[in-house]
C-alpha atoms as a PDB file:
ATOM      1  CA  UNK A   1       0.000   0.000   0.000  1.00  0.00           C
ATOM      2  CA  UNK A   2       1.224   3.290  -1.197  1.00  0.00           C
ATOM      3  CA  UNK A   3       1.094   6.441   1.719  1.00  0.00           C
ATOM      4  CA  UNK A   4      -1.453   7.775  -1.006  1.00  0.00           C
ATOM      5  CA  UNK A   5      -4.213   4.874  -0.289  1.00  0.00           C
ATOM      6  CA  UNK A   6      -2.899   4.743   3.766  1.00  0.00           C
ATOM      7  CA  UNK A   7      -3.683   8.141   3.854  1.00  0.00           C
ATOM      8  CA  UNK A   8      -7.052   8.141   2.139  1.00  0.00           C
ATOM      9  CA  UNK A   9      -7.966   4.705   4.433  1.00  0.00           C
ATOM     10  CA  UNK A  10      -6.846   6.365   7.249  1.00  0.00           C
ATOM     11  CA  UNK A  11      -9.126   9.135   6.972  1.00  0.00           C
ATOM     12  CA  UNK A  12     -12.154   7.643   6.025  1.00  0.00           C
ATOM     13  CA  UNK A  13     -11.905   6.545   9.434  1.00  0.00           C
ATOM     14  CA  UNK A  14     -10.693   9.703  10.909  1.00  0.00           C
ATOM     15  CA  UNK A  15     -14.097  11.433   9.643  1.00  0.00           C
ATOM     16  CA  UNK A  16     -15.751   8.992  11.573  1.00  0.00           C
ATOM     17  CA  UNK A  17     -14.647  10.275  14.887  1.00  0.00           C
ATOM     18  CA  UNK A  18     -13.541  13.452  16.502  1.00  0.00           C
ATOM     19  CA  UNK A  19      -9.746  12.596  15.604  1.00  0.00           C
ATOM     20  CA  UNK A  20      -7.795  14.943  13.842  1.00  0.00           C
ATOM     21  CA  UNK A  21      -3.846  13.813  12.364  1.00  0.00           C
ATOM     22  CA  UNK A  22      -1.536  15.978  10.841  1.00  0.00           C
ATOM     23  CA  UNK A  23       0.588  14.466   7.909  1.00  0.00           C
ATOM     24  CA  UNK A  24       3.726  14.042   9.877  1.00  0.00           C
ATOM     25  CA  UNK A  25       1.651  11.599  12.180  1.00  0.00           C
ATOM     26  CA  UNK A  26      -0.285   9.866   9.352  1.00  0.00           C
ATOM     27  CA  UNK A  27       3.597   9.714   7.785  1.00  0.00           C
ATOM     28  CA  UNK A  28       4.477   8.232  10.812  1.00  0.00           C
ATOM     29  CA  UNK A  29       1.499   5.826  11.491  1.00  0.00           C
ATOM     30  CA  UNK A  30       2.801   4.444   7.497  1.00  0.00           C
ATOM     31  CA  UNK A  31       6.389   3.551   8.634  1.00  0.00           C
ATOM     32  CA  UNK A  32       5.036   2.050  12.006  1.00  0.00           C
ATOM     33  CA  UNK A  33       2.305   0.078  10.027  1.00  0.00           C
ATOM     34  CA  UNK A  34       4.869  -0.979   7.231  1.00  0.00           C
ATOM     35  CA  UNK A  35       7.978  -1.876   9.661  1.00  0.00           C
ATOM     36  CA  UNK A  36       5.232  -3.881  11.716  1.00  0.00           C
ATOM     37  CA  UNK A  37       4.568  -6.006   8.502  1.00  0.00           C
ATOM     38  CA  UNK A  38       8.296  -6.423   7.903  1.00  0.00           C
ATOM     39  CA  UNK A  39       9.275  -7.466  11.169  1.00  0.00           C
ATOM     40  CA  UNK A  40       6.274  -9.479  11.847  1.00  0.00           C
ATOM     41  CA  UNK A  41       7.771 -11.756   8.658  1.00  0.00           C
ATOM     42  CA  UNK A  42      10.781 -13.038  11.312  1.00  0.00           C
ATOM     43  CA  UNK A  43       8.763 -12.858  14.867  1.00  0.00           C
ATOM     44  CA  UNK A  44       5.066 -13.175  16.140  1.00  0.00           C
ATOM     45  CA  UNK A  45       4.043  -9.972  16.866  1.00  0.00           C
ATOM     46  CA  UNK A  46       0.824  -9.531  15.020  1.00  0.00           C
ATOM     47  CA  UNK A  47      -2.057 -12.098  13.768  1.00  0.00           C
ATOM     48  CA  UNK A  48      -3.314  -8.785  11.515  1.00  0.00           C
ATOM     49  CA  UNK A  49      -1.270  -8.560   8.533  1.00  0.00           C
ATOM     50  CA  UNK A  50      -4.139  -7.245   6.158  1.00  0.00           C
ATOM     51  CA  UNK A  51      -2.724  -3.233   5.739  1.00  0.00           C
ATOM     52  CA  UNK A  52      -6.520  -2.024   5.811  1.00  0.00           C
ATOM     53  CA  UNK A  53      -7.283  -4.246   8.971  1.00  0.00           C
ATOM     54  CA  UNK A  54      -3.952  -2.791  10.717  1.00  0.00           C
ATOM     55  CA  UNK A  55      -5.404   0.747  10.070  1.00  0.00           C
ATOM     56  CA  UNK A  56      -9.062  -0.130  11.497  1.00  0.00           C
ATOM     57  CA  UNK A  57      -7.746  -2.677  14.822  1.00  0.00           C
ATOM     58  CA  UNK A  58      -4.958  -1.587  15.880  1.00  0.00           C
ATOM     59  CA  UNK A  59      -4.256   1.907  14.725  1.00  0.00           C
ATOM     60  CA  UNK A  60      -8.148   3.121  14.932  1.00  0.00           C
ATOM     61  CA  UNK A  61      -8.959   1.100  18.017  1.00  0.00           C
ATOM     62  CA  UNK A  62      -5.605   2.972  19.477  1.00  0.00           C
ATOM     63  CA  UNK A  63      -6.165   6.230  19.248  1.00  0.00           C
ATOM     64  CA  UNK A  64     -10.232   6.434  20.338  1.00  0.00           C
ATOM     65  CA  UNK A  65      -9.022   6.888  23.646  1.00  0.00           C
ATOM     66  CA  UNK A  66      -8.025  10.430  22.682  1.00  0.00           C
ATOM     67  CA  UNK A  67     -10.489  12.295  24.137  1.00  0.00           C
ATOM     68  CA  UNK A  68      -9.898  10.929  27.283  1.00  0.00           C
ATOM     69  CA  UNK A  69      -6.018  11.882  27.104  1.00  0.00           C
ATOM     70  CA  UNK A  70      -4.764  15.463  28.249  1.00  0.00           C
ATOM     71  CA  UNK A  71      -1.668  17.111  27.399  1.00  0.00           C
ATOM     72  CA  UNK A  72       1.454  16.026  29.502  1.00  0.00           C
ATOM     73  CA  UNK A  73       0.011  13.304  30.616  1.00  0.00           C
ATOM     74  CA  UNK A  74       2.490  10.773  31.987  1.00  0.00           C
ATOM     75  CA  UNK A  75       1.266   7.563  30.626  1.00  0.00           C
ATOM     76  CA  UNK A  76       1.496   3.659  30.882  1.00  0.00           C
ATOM     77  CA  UNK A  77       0.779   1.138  28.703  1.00  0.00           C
ATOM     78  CA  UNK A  78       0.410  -1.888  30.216  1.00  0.00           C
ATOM     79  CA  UNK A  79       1.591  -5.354  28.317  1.00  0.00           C
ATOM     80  CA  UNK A  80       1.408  -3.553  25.049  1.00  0.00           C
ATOM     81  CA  UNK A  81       2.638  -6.382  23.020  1.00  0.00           C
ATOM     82  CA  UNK A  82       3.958  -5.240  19.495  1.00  0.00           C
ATOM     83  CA  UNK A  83       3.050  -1.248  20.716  1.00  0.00           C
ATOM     84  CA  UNK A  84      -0.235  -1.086  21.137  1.00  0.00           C
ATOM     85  CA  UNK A  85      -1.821   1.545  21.989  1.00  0.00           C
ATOM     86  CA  UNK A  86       1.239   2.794  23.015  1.00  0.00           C
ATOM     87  CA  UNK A  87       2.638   3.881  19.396  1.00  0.00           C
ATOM     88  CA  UNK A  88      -0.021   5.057  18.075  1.00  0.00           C
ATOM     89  CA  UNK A  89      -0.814   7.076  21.397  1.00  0.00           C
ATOM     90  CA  UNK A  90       2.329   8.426  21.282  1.00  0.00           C
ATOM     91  CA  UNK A  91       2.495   9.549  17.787  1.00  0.00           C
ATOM     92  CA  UNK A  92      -0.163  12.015  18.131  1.00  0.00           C
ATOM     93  CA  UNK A  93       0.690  13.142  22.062  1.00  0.00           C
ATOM     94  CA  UNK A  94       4.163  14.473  21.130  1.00  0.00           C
ATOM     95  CA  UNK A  95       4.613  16.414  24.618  1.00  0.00           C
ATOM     96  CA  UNK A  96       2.837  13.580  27.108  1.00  0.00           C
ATOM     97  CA  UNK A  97       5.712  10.814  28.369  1.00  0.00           C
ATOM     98  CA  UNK A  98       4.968   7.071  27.853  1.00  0.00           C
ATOM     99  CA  UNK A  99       6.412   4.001  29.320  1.00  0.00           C
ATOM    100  CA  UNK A 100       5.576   0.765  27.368  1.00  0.00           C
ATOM    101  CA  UNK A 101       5.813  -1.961  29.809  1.00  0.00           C
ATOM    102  CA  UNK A 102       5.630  -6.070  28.032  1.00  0.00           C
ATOM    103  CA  UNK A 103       7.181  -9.397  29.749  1.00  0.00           C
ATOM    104  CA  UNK A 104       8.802 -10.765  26.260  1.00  0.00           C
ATOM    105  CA  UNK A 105      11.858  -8.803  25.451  1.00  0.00           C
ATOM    106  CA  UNK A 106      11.661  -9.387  21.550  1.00  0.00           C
ATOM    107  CA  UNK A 107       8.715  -7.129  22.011  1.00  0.00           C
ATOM    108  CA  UNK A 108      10.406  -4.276  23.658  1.00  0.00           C
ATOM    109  CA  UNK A 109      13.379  -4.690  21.514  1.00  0.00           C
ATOM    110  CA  UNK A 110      10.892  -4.404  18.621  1.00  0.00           C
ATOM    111  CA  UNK A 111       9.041  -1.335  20.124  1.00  0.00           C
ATOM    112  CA  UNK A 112      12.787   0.572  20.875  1.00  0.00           C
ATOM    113  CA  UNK A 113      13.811  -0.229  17.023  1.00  0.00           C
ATOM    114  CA  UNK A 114      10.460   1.662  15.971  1.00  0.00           C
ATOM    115  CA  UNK A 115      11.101   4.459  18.660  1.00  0.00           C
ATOM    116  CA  UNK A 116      14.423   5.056  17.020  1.00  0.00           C
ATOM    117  CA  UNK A 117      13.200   4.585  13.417  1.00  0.00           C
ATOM    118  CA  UNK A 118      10.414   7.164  13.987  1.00  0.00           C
ATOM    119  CA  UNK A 119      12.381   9.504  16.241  1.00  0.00           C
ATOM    120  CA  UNK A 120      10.114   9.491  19.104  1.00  0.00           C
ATOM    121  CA  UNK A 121      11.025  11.834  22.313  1.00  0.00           C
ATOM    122  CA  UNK A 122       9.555  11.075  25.553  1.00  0.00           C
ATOM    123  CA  UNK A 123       8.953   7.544  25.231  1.00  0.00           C
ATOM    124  CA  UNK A 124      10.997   4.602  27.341  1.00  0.00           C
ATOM    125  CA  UNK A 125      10.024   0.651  26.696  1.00  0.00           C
ATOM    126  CA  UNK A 126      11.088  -1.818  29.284  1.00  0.00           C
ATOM    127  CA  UNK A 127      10.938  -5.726  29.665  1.00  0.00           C
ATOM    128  CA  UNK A 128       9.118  -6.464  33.269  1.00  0.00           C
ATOM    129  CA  UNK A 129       6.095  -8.274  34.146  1.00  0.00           C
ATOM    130  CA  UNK A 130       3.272  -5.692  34.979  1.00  0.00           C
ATOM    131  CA  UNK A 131       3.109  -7.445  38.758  1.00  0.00           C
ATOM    132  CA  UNK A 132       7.249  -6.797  39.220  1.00  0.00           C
ATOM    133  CA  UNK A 133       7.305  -3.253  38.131  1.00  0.00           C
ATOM    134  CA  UNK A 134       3.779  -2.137  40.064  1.00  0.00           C
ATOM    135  CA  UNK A 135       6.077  -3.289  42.972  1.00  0.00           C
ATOM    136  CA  UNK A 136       8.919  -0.684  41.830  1.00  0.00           C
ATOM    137  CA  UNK A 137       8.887   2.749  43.592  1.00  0.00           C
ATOM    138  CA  UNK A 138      10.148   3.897  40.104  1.00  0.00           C
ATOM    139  CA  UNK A 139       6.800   3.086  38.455  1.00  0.00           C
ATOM    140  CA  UNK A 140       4.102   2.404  41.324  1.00  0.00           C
ATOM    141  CA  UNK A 141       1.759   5.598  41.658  1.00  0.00           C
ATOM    142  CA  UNK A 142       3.795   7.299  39.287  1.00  0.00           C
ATOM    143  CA  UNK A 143       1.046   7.460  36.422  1.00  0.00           C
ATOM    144  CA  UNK A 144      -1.722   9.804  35.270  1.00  0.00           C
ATOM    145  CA  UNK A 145      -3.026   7.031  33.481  1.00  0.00           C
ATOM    146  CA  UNK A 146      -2.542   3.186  32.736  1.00  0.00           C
ATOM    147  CA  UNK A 147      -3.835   1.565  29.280  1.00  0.00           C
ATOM    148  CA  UNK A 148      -3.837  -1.734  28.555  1.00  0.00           C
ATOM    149  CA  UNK A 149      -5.723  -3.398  25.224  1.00  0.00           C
ATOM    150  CA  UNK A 150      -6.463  -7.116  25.062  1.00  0.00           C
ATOM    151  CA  UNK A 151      -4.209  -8.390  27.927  1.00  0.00           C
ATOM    152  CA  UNK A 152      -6.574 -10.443  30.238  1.00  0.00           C
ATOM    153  CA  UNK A 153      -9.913 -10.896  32.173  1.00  0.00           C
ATOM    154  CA  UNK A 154     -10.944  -7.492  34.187  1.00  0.00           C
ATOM    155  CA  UNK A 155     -10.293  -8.323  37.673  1.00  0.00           C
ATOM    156  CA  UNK A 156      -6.849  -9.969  36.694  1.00  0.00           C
ATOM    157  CA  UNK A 157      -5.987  -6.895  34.773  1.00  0.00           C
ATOM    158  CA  UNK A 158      -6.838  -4.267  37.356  1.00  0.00           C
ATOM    159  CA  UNK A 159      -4.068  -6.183  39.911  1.00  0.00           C
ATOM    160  CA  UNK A 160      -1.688  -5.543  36.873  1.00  0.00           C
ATOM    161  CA  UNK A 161      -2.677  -1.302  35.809  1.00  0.00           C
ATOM    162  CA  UNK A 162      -4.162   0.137  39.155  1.00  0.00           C
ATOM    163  CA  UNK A 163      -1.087  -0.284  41.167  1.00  0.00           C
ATOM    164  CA  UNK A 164       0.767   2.283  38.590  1.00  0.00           C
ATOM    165  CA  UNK A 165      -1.828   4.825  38.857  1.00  0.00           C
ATOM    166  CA  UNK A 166      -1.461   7.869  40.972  1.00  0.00           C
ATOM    167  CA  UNK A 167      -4.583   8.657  43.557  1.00  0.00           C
ATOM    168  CA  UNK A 168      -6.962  11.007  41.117  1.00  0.00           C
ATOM    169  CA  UNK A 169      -5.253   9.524  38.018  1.00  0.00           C
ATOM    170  CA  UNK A 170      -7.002   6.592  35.616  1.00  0.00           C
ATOM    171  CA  UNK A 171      -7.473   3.490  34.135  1.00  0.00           C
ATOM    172  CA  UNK A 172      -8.639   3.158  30.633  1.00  0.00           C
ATOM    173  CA  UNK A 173      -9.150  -0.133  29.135  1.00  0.00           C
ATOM    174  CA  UNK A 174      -9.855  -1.434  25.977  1.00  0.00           C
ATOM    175  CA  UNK A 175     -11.875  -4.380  25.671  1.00  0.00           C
ATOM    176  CA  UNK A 176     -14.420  -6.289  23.696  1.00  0.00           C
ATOM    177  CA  UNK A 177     -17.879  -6.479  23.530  1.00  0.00           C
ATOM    178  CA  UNK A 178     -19.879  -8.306  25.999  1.00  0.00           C
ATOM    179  CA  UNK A 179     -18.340  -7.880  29.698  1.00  0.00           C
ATOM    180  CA  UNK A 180     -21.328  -7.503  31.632  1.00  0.00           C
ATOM    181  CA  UNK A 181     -20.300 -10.669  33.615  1.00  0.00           C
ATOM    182  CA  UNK A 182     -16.148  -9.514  33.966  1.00  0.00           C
ATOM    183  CA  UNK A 183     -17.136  -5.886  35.412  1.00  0.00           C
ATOM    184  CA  UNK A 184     -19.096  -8.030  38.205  1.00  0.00           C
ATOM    185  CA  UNK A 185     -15.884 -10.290  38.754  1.00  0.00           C
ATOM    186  CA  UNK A 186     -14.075  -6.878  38.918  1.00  0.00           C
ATOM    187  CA  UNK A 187     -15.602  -5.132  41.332  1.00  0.00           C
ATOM    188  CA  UNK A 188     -14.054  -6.736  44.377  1.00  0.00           C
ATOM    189  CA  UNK A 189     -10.644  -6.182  43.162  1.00  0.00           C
ATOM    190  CA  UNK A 190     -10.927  -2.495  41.669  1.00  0.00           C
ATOM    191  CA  UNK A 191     -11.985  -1.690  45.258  1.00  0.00           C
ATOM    192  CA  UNK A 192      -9.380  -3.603  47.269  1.00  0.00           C
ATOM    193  CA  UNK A 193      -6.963  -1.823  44.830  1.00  0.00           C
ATOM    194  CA  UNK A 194      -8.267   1.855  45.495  1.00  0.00           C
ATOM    195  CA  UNK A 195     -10.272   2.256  42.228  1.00  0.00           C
ATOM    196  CA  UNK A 196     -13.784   3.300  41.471  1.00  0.00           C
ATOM    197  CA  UNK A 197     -15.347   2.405  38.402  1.00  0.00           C
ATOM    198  CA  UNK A 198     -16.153   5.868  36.526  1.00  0.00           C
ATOM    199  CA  UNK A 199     -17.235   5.339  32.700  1.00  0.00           C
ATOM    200  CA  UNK A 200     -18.355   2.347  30.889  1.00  0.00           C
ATOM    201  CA  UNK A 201     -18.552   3.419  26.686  1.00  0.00           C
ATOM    202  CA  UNK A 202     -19.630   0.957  24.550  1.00  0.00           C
ATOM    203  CA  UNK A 203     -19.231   1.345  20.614  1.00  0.00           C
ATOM    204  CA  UNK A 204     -18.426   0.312  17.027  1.00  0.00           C
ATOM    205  CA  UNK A 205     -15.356   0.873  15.287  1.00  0.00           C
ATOM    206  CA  UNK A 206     -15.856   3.593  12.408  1.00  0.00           C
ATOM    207  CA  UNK A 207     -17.096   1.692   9.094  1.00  0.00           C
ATOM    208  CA  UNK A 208     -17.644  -1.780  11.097  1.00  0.00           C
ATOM    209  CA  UNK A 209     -19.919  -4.123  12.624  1.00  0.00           C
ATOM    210  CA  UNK A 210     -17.100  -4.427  15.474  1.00  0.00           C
ATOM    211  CA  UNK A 211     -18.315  -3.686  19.188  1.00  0.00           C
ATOM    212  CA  UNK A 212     -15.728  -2.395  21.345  1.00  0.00           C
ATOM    213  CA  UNK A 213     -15.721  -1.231  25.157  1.00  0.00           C
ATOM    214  CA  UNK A 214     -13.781   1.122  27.017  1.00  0.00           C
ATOM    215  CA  UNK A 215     -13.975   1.056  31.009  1.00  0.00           C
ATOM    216  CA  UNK A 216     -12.866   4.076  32.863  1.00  0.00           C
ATOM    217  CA  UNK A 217     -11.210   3.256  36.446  1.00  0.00           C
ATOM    218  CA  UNK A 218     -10.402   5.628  38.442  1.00  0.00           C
ATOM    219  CA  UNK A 219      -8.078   6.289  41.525  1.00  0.00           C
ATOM    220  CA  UNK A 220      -9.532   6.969  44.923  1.00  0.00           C
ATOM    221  CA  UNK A 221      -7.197   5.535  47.190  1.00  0.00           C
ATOM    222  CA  UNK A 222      -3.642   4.661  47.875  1.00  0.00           C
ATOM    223  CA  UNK A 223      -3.116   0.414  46.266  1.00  0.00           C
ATOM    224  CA  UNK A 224      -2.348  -1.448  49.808  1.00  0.00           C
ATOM    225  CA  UNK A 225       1.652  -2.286  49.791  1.00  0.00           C
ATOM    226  CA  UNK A 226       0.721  -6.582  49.213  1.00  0.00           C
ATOM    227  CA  UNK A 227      -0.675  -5.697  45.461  1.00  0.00           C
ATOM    228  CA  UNK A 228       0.436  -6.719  43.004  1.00  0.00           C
ATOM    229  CA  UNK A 229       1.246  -9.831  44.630  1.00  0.00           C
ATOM    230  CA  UNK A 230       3.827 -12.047  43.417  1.00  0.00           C
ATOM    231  CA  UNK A 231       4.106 -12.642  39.608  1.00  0.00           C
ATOM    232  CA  UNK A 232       1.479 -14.841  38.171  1.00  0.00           C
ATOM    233  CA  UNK A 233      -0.543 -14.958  40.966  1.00  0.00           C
ATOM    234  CA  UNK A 234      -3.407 -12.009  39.467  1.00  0.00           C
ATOM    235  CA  UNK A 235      -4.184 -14.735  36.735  1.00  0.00           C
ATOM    236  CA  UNK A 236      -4.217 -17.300  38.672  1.00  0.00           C
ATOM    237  CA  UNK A 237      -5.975 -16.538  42.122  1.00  0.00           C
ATOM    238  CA  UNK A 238      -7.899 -13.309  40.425  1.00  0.00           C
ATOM    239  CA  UNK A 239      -9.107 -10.730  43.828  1.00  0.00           C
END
């Protein structure tokens, strides 16, 4: 696909929502897209190699969190895999500082080759599990807000993102359709963690018969110093 096309794709899209890109973005959303496809060729890091689908799923279903994002923001994504919605995020919020955070180091290696390909500023990747580095003084309470897209079940993935999140800051998380039955699961843990359920938006993707939902978390309360508890244990003993 030619930038021509990605452009016109993109924005057929873009009209769709309140979203506005300028062409240096949209340029860079084109090398991130192709360098995905190229690298994806050698290592796992995406089951969406159709160019139109990347533009719709990953870089669409990104960036709708935008309105929810302010200016110099300091941001986490949590277990964003090949970059998502990390990259994208971070393409269009020049000024806000990200930290990508995944457990498989070809992953962050991946996301720091497309940091320095693109010439992105504020931006650090590291290889931790989420329940090590909530732990971290470094990182824990640090964050105005937490993503996390496709990582796990609700109440496992609060244990992993509210720990990160500074008292009055967020969690915004990008899930399916469908999770009447996780937010009950999750409500135990978000308040044993110090969060407060705030926003549940349900929607389709622009041009699509695909149902997304976006749950808003937010901080009330310091995370008691036992969460996260030990890796693996979130998945498998969920609060």
């Amino acid at each position: 696909m030619d930038f021509y096309t990605f452009e016109q794709e993109f924005d057929k899209y873009l009209k769709k929502t309140e979203l506005r890109l300028n062409s240096i973005q949209k340029e860079n959303m084109y090398k991130f897209m192709n360098f995905l496809l190229e690298k994806n060729k050698v290592m796992n890091l995406t089951a969406i190699t159709d160019e139109k689908e990347i533009i719709l799923k990953h870089f669409i279903d990104s960036i709708i969190i935008q309105k929810y994002i302010e200016n110099k923001y300091n941001i986490v994504d949590v277990g964003t895999g090949a970059g998502f919605p990390g990259i994208p995020l971070k393409i269009i919020n020049e000024e806000n500082e990200f930290l990508l955070l995944d457990s498989l180091s070809k992953r962050i290696n991946f996301i720091n080759e497309v940091v320095e390909k693109l010439n992105l500023k504020n931006i650090k990747a590291i290889h931790s599990r989420a329940e090590e580095a909530g732990t971290n003084n470094k990182y824990r309470e640090k964050f105005d807000i937490a993503t996390s897209r496709a990582v796990s079940k609700l109440n496992t993935l609060v244990e992993y993102m509210i720990p990160f999140v500074k008292v009055g800051g967020e969690c915004i998380c990008l899930k399916g359709p469908n999770i009447i039955s996780e937010l009950e699961e999750s409500k135990r843990a978000i308040d044993v963690l110090g969060g407060k359920i705030k926003k549940v938006e349900e929607f389709l993707l622009p041009e699509s018969d695909i149902a997304r939902t976006i749950v808003i978390i937010e901080k009330i309360a310091h995370t008691p110093k036992q969460y996260p508890r030990k890796a693996g244990t979130p998945n498998n003993k969920p609060l």
